[in-house]
Each structure stands twice: as C-alpha cells, then as structure tokens.
C-alpha atoms as a PDB file:
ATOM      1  CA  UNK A   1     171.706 -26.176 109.301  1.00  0.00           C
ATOM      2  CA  UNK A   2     173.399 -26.853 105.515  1.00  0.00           C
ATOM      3  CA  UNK A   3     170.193 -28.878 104.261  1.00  0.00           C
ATOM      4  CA  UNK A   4     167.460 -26.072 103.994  1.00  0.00           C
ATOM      5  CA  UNK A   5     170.618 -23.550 102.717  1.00  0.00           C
ATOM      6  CA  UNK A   6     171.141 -26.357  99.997  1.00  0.00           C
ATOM      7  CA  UNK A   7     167.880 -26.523  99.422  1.00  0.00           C
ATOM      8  CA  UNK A   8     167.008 -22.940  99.114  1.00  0.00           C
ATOM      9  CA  UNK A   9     170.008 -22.892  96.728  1.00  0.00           C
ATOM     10  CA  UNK A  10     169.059 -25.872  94.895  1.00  0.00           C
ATOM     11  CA  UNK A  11     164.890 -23.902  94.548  1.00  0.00           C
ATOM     12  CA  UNK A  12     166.595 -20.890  93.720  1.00  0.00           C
ATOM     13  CA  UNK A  13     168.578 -22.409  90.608  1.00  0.00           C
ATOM     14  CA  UNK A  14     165.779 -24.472  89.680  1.00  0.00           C
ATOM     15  CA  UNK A  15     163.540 -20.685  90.076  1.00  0.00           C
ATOM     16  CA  UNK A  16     166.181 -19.098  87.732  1.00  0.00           C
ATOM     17  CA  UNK A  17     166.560 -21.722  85.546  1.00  0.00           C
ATOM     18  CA  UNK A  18     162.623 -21.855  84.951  1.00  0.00           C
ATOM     19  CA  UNK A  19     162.979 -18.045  84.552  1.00  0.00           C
ATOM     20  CA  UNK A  20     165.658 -17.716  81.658  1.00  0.00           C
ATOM     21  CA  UNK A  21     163.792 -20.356  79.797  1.00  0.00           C
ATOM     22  CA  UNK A  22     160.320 -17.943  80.095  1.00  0.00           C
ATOM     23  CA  UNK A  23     161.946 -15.292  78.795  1.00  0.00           C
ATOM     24  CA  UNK A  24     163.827 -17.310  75.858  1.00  0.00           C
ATOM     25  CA  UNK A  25     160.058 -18.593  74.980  1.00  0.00           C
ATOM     26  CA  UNK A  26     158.907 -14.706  75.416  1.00  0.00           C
ATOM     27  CA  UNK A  27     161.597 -13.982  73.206  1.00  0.00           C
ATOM     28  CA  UNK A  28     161.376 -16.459  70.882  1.00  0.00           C
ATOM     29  CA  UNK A  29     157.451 -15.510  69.841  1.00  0.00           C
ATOM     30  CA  UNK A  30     158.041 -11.634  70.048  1.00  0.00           C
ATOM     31  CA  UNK A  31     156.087 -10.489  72.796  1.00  0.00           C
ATOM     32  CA  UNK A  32     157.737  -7.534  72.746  1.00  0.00           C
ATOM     33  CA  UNK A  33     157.091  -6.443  70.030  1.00  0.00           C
ATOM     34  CA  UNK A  34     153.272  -7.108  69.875  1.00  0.00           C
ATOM     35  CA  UNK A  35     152.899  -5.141  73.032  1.00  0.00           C
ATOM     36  CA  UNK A  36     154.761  -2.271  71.624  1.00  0.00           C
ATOM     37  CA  UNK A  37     152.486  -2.588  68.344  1.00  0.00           C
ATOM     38  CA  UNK A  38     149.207  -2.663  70.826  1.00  0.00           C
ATOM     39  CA  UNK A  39     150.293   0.307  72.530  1.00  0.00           C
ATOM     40  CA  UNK A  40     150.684   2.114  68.939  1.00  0.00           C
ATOM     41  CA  UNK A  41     147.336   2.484  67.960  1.00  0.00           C
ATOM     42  CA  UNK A  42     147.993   4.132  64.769  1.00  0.00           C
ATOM     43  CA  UNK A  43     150.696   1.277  63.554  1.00  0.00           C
ATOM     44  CA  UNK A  44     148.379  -1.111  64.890  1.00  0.00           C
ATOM     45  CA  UNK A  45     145.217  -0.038  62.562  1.00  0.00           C
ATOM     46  CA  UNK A  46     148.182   0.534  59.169  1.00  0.00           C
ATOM     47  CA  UNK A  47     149.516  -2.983  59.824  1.00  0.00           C
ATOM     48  CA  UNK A  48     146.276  -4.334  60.119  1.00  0.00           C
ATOM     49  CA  UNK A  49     144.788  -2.436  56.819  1.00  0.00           C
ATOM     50  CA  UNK A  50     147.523  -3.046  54.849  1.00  0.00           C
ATOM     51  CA  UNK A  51     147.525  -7.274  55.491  1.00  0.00           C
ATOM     52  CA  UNK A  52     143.669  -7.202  54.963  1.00  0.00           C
ATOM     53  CA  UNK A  53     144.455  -5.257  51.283  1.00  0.00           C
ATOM     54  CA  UNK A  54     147.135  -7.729  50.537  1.00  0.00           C
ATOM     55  CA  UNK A  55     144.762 -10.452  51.254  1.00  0.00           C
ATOM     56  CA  UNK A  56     141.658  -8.804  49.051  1.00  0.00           C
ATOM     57  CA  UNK A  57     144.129  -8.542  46.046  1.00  0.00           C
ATOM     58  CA  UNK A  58     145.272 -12.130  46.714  1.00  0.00           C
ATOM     59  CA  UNK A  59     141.679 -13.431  46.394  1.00  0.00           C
ATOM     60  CA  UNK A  60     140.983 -11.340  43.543  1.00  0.00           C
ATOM     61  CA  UNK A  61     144.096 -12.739  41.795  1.00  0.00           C
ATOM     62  CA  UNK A  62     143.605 -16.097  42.687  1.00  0.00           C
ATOM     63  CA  UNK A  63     139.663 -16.317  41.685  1.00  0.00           C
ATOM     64  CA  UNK A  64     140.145 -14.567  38.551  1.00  0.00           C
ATOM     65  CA  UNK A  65     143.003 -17.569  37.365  1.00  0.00           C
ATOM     66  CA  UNK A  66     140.874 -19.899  38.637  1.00  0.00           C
ATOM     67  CA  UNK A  67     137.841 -18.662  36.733  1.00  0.00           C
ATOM     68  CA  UNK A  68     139.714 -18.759  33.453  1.00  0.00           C
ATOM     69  CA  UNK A  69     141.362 -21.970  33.750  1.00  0.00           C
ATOM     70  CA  UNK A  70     137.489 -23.458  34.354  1.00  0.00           C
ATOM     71  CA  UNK A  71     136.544 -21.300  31.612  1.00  0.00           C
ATOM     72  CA  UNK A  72     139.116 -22.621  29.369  1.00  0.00           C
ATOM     73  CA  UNK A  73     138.501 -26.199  30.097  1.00  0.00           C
ATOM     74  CA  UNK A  74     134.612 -25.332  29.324  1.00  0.00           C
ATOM     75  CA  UNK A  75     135.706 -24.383  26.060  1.00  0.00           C
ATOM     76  CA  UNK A  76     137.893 -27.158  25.201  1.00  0.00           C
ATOM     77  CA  UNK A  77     134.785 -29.607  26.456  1.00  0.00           C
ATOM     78  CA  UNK A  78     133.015 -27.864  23.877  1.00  0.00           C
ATOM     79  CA  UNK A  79     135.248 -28.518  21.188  1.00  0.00           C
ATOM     80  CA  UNK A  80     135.249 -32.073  21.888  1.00  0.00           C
ATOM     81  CA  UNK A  81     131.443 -31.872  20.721  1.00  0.00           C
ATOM     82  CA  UNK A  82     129.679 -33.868  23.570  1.00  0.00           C
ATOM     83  CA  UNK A  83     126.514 -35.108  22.589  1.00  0.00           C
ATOM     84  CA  UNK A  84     124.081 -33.473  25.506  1.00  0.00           C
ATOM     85  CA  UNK A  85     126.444 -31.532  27.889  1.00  0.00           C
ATOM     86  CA  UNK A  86     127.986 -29.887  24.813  1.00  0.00           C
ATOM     87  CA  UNK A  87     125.465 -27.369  24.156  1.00  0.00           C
ATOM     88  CA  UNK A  88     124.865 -26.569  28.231  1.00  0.00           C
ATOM     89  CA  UNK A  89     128.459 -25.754  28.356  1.00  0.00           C
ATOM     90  CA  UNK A  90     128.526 -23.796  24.800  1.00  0.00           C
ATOM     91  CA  UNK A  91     125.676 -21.923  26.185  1.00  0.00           C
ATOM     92  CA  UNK A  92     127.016 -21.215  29.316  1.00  0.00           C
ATOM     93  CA  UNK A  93     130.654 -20.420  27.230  1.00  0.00           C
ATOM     94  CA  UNK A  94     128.614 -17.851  25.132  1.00  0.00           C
ATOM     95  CA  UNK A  95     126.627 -16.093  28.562  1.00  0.00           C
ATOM     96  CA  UNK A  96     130.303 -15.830  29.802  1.00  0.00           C
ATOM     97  CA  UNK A  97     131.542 -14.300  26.825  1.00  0.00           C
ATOM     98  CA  UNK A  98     129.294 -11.993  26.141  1.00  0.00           C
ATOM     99  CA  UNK A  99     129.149 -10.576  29.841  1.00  0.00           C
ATOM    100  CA  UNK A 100     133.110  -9.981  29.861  1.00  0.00           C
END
C-alpha cells in the first residue's frame, strides 16, 4: 500500500513544484498589474495617450535632426561645386530655404 502513497506524494511535489514556478513566471512579467490596469479603464486610456504623445514628439524630434543633417550635407555638396548635380541640389537648397 506505500507505492501509490509515494507516488501521490512524489505527483503532488512535482504539482507544487510546477505551481511556484507559474507563479514566479506570472510574477516575473507583471500580470498583475496589467489586469489591474485593464480593469481601470480610465488609467488604461491616460497610459495609453500619454506613450502615443511621447512617441509623436519622438518622431517629430528625430525627423526634424534628420532633415537638417541631409540638409546640411546638401549644402556642403553644393559648395564643393559639382559639375551637373550641383545646381539640382542648389536648387533644391534654395526651394528648402525659402519654404522654412
């Protein structure tokens, strides 16, 4: 009658075992948390509206550097007097210019 206790004891460590790891890896990834957000509505749409506004300024920012460093490389190819690209990119320099 001790081998099906032992192994009911032996599945029942191996159950528990399997159980505190789940709840490490629930832990671990903040499930928690999330579901508490989802059931906030409210803090759910702020969160939400404030990360998509951080990540329109953060465009904005990073296409308007990248804009003037190509426009500032334009302007140095057009110092360097190229005989037929030259006056495309002076051209295109001046449009620029005169738009900002």
């Amino acid at each position: 009658m001790e081998g099906p206790a032992k192994s009911d004891k032996f599945l029942l460590k191996r159950l528990n075992h399997k159980a505190a790891r789940l709840l490490q890896e629930i832990d671990k990834f903040n499930i928690a948390e999330y579901l508490e957000l989802l059931n906030n509505p409210a803090r759910f749409f702020w969160v939400n509206f404030l990360g998509g506004v951080g990540r329109g300024v953060g465009a904005a920012i990073g296409a308007t550097v990248v804009a003037a460093v190509v426009l500032s490389l334009l302007k140095r190819l057009v110092v360097l007097n190229l005989p037929i690209i030259g006056d495309y990119i002076a051209e295109l320099v001046q449009i620029v210019q005169n738009h900002l």
